[in-house]
Each structure stands twice: as C-alpha cells, then as structure tokens.
Protein backbone atom coordinates (compact mmCIF):
# COMPACT_ATOMS: atom_id res chain seq x y z
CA UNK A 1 5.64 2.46 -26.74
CA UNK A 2 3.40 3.83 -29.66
CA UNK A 3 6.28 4.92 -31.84
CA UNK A 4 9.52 2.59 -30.88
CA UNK A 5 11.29 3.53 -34.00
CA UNK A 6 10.84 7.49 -34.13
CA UNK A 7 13.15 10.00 -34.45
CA UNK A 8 12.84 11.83 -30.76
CA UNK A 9 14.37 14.90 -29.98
CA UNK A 10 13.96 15.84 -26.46
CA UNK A 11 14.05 19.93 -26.29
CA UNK A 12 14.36 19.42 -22.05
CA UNK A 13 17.85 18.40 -22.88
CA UNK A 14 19.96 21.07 -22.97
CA UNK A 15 22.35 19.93 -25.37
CA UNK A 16 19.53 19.58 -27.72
CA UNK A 17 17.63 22.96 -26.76
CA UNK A 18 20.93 24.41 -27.67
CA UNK A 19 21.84 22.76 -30.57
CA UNK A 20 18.13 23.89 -32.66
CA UNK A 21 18.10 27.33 -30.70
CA UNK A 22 21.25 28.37 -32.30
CA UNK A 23 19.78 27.25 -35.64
CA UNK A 24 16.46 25.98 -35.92
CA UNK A 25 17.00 25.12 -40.14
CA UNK A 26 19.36 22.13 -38.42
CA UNK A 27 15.82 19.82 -38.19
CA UNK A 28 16.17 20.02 -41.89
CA UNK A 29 19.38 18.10 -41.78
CA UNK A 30 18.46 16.23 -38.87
CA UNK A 31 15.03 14.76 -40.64
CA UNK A 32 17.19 14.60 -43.94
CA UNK A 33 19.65 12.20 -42.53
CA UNK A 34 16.72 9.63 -40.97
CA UNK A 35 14.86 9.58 -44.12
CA UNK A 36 13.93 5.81 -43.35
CA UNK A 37 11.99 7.14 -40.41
CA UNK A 38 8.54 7.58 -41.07
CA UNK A 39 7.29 9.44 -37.65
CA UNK A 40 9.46 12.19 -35.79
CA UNK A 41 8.87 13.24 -32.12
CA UNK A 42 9.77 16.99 -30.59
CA UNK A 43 8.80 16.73 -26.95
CA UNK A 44 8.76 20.14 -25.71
CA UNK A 45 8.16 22.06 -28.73
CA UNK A 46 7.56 25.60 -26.82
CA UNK A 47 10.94 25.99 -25.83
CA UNK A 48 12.53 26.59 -29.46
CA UNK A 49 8.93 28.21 -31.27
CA UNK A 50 10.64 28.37 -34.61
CA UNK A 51 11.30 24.60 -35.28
CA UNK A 52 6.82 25.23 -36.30
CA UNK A 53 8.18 27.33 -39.78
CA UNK A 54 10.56 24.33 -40.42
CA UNK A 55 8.35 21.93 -39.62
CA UNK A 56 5.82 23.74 -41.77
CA UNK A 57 7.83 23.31 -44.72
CA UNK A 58 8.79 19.51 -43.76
CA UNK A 59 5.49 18.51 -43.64
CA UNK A 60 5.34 19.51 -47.46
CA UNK A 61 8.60 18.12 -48.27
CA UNK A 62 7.80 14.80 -46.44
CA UNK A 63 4.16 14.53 -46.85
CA UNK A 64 4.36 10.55 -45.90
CA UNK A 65 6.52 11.50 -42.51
CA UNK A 66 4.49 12.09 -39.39
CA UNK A 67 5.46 14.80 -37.46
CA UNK A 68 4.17 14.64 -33.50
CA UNK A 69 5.25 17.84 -31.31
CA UNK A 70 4.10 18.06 -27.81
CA UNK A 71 4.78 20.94 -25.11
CA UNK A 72 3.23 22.07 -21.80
CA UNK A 73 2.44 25.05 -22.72
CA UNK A 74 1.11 27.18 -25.30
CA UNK A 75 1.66 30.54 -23.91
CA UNK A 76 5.10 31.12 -25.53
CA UNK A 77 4.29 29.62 -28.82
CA UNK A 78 1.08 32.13 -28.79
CA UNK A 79 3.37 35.29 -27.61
CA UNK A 80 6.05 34.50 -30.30
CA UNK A 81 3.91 34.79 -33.22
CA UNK A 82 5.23 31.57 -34.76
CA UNK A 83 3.81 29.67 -37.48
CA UNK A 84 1.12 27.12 -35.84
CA UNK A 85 0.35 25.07 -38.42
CA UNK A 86 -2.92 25.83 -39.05
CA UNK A 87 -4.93 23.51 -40.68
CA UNK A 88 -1.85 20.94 -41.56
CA UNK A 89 -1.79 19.84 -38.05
CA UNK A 90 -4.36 18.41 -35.13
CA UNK A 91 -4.16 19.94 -31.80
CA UNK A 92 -4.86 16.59 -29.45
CA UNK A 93 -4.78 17.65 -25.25
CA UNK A 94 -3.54 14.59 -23.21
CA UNK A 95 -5.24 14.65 -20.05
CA UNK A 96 -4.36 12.80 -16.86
CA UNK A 97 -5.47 9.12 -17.07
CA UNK A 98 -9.24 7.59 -17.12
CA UNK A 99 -9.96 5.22 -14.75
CA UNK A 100 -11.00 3.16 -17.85
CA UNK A 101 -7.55 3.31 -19.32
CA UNK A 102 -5.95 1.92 -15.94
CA UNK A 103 -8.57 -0.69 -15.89
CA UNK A 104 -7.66 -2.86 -12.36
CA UNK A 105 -4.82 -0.49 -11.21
CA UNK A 106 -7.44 2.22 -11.12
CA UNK A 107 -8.13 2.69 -7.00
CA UNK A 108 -10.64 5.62 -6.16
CA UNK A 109 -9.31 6.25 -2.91
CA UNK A 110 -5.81 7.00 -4.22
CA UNK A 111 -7.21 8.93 -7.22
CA UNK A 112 -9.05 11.10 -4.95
CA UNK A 113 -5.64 11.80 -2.89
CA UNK A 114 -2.73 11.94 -5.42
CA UNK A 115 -4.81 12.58 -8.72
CA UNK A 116 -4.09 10.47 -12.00
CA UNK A 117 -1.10 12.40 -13.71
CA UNK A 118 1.34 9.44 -15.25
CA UNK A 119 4.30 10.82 -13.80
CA UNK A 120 2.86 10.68 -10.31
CA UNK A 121 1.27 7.39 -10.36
CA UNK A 122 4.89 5.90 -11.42
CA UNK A 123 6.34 7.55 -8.39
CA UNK A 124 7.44 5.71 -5.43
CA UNK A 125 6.36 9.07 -2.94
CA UNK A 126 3.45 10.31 -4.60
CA UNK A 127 3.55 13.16 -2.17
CA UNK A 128 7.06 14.05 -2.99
CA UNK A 129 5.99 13.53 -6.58
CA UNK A 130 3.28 16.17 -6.37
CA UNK A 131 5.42 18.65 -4.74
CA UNK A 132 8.53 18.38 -7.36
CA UNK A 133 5.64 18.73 -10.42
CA UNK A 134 4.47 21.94 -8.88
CA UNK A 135 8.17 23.71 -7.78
CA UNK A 136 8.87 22.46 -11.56
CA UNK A 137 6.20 24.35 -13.01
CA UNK A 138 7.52 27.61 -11.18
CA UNK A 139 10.97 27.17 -11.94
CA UNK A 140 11.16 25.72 -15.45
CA UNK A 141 8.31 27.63 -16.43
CA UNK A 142 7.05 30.41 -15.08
CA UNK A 143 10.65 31.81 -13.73
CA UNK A 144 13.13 29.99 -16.39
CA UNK A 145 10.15 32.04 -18.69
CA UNK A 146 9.93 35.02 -17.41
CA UNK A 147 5.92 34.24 -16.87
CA UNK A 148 6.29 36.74 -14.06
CA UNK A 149 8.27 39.41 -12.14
CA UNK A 150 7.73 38.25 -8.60
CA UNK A 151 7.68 34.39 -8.48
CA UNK A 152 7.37 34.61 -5.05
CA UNK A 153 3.95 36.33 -5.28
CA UNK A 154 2.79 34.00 -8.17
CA UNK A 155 3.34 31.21 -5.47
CA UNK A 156 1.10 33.40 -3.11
CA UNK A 157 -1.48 33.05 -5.91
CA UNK A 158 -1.33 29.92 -6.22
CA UNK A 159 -1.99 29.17 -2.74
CA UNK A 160 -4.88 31.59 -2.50
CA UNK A 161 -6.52 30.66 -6.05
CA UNK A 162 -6.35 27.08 -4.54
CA UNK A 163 -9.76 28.05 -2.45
CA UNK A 164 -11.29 28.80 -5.57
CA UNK A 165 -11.39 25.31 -7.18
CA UNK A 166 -14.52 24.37 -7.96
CA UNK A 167 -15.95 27.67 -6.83
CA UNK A 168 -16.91 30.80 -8.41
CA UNK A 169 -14.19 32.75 -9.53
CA UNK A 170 -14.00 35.96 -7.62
CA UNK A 171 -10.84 38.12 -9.35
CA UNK A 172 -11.03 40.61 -6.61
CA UNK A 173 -10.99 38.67 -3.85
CA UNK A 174 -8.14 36.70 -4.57
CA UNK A 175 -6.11 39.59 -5.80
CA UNK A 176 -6.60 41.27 -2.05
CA UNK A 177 -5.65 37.96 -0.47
CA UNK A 178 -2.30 38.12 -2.55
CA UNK A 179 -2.15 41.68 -1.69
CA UNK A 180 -1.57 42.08 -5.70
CA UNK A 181 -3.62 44.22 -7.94
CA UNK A 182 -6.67 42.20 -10.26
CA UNK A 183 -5.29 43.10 -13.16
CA UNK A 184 -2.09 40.84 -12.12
CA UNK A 185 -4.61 38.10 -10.85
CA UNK A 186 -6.33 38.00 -14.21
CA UNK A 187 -2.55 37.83 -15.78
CA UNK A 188 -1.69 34.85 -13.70
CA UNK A 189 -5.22 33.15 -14.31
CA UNK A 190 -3.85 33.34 -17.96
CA UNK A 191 -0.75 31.46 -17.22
CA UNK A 192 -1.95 29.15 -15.32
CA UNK A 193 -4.62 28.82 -18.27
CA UNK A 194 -1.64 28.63 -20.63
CA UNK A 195 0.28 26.23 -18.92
CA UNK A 196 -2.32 23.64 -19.01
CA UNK A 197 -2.56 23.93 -15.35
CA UNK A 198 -6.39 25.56 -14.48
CA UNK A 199 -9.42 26.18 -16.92
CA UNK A 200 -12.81 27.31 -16.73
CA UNK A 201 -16.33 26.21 -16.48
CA UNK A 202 -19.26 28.44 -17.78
CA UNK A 203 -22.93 28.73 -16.46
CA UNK A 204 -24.96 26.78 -18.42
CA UNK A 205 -27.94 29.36 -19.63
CA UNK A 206 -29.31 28.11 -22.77
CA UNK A 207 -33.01 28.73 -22.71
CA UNK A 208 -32.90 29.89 -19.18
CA UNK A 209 -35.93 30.19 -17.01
CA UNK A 210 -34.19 31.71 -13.75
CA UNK A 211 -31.59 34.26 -13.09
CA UNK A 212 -28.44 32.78 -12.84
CA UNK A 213 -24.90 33.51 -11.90
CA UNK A 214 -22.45 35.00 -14.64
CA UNK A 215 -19.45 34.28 -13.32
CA UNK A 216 -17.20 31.44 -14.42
CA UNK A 217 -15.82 28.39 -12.08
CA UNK A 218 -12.16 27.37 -11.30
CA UNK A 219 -10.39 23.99 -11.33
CA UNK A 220 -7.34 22.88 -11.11
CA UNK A 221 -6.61 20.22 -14.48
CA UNK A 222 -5.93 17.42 -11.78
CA UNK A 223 -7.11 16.56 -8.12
CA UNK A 224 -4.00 15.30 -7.14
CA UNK A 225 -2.02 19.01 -8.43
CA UNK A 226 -5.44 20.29 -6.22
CA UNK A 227 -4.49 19.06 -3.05
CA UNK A 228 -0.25 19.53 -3.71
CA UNK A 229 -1.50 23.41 -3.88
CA UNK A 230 -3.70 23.56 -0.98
CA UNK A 231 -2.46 25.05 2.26
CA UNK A 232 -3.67 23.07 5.26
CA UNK A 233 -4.60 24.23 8.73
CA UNK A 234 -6.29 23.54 12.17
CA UNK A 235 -9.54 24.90 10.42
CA UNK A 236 -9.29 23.03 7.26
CA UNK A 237 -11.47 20.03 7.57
CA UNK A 238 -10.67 16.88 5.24
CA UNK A 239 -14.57 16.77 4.16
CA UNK A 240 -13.79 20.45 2.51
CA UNK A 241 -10.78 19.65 0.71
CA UNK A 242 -12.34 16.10 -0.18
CA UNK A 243 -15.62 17.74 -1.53
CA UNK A 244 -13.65 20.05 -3.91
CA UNK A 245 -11.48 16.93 -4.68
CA UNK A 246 -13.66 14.91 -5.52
CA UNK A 247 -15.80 17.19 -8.00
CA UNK A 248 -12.73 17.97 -9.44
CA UNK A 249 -11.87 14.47 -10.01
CA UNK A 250 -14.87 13.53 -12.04
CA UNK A 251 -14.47 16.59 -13.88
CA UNK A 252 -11.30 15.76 -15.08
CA UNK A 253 -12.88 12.34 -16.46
CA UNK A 254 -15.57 14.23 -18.04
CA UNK A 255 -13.06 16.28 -20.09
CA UNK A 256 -11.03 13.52 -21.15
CA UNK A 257 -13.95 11.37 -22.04
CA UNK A 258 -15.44 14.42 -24.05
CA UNK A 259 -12.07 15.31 -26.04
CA UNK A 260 -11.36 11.64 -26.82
CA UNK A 261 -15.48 11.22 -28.18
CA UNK A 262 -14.36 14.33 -30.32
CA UNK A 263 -15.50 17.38 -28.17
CA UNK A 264 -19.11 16.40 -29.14
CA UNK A 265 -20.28 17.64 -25.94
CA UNK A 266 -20.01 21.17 -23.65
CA UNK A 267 -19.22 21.15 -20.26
CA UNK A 268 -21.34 23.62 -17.85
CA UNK A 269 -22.25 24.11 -14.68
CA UNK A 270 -26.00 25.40 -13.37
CA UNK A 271 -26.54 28.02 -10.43
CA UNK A 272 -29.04 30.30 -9.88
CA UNK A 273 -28.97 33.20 -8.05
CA UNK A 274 -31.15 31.99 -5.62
CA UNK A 275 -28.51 29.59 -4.66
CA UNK A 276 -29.80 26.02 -6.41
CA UNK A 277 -26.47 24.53 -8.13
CA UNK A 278 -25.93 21.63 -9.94
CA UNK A 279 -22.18 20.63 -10.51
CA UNK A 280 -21.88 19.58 -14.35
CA UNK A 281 -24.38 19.98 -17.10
CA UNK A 282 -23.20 17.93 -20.55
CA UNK A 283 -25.00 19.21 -23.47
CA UNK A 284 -24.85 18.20 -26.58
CA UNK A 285 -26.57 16.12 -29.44
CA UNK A 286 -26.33 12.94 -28.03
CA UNK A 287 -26.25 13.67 -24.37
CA UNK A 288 -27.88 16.28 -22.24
CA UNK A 289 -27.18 15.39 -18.68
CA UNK A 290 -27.32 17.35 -15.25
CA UNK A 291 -24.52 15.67 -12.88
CA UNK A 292 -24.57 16.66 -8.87
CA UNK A 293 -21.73 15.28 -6.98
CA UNK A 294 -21.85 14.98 -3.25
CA UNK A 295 -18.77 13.60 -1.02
CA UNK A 296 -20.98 11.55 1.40
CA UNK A 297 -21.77 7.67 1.70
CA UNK A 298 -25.97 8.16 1.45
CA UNK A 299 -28.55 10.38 -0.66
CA UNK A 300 -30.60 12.00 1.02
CA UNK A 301 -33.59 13.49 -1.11
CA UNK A 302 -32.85 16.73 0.32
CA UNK A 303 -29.58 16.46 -1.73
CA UNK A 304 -31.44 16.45 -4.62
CA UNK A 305 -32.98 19.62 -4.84
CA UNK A 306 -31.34 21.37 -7.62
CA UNK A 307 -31.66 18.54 -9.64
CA UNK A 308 -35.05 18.72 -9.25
CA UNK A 309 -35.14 21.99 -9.69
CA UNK A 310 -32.98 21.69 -13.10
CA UNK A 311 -35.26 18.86 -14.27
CA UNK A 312 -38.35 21.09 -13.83
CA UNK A 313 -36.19 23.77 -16.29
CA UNK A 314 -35.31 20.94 -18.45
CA UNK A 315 -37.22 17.61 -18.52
CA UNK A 316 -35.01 16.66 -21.72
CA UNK A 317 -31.99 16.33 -19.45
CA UNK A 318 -31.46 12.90 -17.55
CA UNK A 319 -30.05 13.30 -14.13
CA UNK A 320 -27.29 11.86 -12.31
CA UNK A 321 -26.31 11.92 -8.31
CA UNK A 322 -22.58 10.33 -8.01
CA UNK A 323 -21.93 10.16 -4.55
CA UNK A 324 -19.45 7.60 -2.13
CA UNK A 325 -21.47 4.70 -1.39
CA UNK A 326 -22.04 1.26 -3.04
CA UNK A 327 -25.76 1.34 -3.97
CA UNK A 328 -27.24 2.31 -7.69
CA UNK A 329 -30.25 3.86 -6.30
CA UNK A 330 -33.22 5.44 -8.15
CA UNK A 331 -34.83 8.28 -6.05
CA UNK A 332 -37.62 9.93 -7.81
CA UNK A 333 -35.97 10.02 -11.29
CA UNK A 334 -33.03 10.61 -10.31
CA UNK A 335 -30.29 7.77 -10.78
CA UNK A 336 -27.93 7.88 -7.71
CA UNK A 337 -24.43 5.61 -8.80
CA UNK A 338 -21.57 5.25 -6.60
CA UNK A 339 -18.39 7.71 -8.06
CA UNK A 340 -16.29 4.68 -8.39
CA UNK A 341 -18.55 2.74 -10.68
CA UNK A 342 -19.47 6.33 -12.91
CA UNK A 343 -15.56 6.67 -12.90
CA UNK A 344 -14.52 3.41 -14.52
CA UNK A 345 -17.81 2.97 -16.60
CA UNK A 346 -17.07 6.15 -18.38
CA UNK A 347 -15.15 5.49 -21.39
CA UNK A 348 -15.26 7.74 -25.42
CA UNK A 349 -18.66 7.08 -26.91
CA UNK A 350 -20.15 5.45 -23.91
CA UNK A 351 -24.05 6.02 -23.51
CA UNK A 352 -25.72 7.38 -20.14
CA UNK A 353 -29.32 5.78 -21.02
C-alpha cells in the first residue's frame, strides 16, 4: 500500500456518503482532528461534488497535507458545477494494468480474454467478475444516477455499440439498431465517455496526401469489459471478436504507456477512403510510429499494404506489424514483433528505435 497511514474515507459506504452529504463542511473537522496525517484519501469523490469547495480551501489551510480524491466518473462533478480545483490539483487517469507492471504474472492469452482491470484479475471467476463490473456500472451509476430514463434501452446500447469497437463510429446506425433516436445515442456515447468506460480515436491527417475518413473510432477502455459486453451467436466467429480484442488490447497499453511518459505523444488512427487502414499512428516529438495489428500467427506481405502505403505518405514514421507468432521478423522495412513481446517491452519512456 502507497499510503498505509492515510486518512481514507470511502464515499461507497453509505454511512460515510451520508454523513458528508448532509454536511460537506464536516471534512473540515474530520481533517482537523487527524492533523498528524500528512496525506488524506476520498475514494469516490463524485458522489458528494461539494467536498471539491472544502477541499479547495484545505489545501490552503494545510498546504503540507496531500489531498488524493479518486472517482469513476466525471460526469456528475462536470454537471454540478463544483469547484475542480483548477490549477491546485493534477488530474492522473489510472488505467487497467501494463503488462510491464505485472511483470511474470502477465499471460497474453488471459489478457486477451478477461482484460487487465485489477479487480478482475484478483477474482477467482473472472467471467463472473466481468459480468458484476458491468451490471455495477448500470446500477450504481447510470440508474442510482439518473444517467438515463430507460436503463433497459441503455443496456440495448451497450450491446449494439459493442460492434463498434475498434470500428468507425456510425451514430445512426447504432441508434436504429437500439430503435432509439441519434440524438440519445450521442447522449449515451457521452456517458459512457464520462464514466471512463469508451473513448475515441481520431484520423490521423496531419499533412495529408489522400482523402481520408472523418469519422472517429470506438473502444471500449478494456478488452476484457469488450468481450463481457459482446453478445455471442452461431454467426459470431472467435477470430472476429479476437481481432477487435486484441487491437483493443494493445491500445489500452498504448494509452497507459503515453499518460504515464506524460501525454508526450497523440494517439491516431490512418484510413483512407480508398480503404488502406493502419490501426495506431503515435505522433509526437520523440516518436512517430505507424502500428498495424493483425490477429494471425504469420505476416504475410500482403498484410502490409497500408503500411506501405503510410510509409510512402510519411517516410519519417517507423513501422510496426504486431501480430501472434514468435518470430521478430523484418519484411521490407517493416519490423514484424510478436504482440506478447511489444506488450511487456512497452514500459513510460521506452524507445521504439
């Protein structure tokens, strides 16, 4: 434990979401009574917004005391229009572990299936685990909330958005699948987007030489989460749901390993029009890299087409093929490196030369 002698108040308790709800000034008396503690913990922070005002004013009362607040989500903080520290705090995102950071326990194959969220890989039934996170989310958040009207079409959304990962975006089509209007797709988008649940990729386009796609891509934060939400059928194949896995597994590294460097880098994606995609472009002053993933045990060189295509675009960029086999290969240019091996070499500040 980083902090074994904090002050922690848990805000998931109800005793304790009671207790600060009814008066938030209490924290004053609270903090005032540990003043030998040097670092105080509110897990949960969302649920009782106005503890930010008195924490505000702590943090210029105490200015040796270190004050750590973590929630879930920022949606509620955002819609109450509460003091959020600006400037006198850091905002820090934990993501689901690197395989660096589990070192030996990492296994790919399991990552791939269950994801690397903490609270599922210390479950006995990672299944079960995966199931409870997600009903959690729609009770405790979005319902307990009052996120939405209809939970039971926000868990029709869910379901259908789940197609979408790591795929274009298409508003319109998922709102007729959900039988819902776009404008309510585009509000759940935004929750999940709040909740820490989904985000974004954009098109990379700087300097661009070909017409490309303007639409944004869709992942889930966690390929584990991924595969909890995908329905599965007769007609769903395992290589489908494994692809999308899989890219959204080393995504998930990439982000971590780009907030923990200090965000020195942007995360893209590169399609054309015309149909030539490459998965992940990272751009930035020390690293411009083109990244194709492909969910097979070989490289062929006809998998390597749009990085070719992207390296004829950009010849600054180095570029990467990650794919399920155990060879480092070099194919014209290109290095090819087994997913595991990219996966538990990538640590902050690493170098791709």
């Amino acid at each position: 434990m980083a902090f074994p002698h904090a002050l922690t108040i848990d805000l998931l308790s109800q005793e304790e979401y009671r207790y600060y709800l009814a008066r938030p000034d209490r924290l004053r008396e609270t903090v005032a009574g540990n003043d030998k503690t040097q670092t105080v913990i509110i897990d949960e922070i969302q649920r009782v917004p106005d503890l930010l005002s008195v924490i505000h004013q702590l943090i210029e009362v105490y200015p040796a005391k270190q004050f750590i607040m973590t929630g879930s989500s920022a949606r509620k903080l955002r819609r109450a229009g509460v003091d959020l520290l600006g400037g006198r705090a850091l905002l820090l995102n934990c993501h689901p572990f690197m395989a660096a950071e589990l070192g030996d326990d990492f296994q790919f194959m399991d990552a791939l299936r269950f994801g690397t969220v903490p609270l599922v890989l210390d479950a006995a039934d990672r299944e079960a685990q995966i199931r409870s996170y997600i009903t959690l989310y729609l009770r405790e958040e979005v319902q307990a909330e009052g996120m939405v009207r209809n939970v039971g079409s926000f868990a029709r959304f869910l379901e259908a958005i789940s197609f979408s990962h790591g795929n274009l975006l298409n508003v319109a089509e998922v709102a007729r699948e959900c039988e819902v209007s776009r404008k309510t797709v585009e509000g759940y988008v935004e929750i999940l987007t709040d909740l820490l649940i989904s985000f974004s990729l954009p098109v990379f386009a700087k300097r661009a030489k070909r017409q490309l796609v303007k639409h944004n891509k869709f992942y889930f934060f966690d390929a584990g989460v991924y595969r909890g939400i995908r329905p599965r059928g007769p007609i769903d194949t395992p290589s489908e749901i494994d692809g999308a896995a899989l890219e959204g597994l080393i995504l998930q590294h990439l982000r971590a390993w780009n907030e923990y460097d200090g965000n020195r880098h942007g995360l893209y994606f590169w399609r054309t029009k015309s149909g030539s995609e490459v998965d992940f472009i990272v751009y930035g002053e020390a690293c411009f890299l083109a990244i194709e993933v492909k969910n097979s045990e070989r490289i062929d060189r006809s998998d390597l087409r749009s990085l070719k295509a992207f390296g004829e675009d950009y010849p600054e960029s180095r570029r990467l093929a990650l794919y399920r086999g155990s060879r480092r290969l070099m194919i014209e240019g290109i290095s090819c490196i087994p997913c595991d091996d990219f996966l538990r070499d990538l640590t902050p500040g690493c170098s791709f030369d």
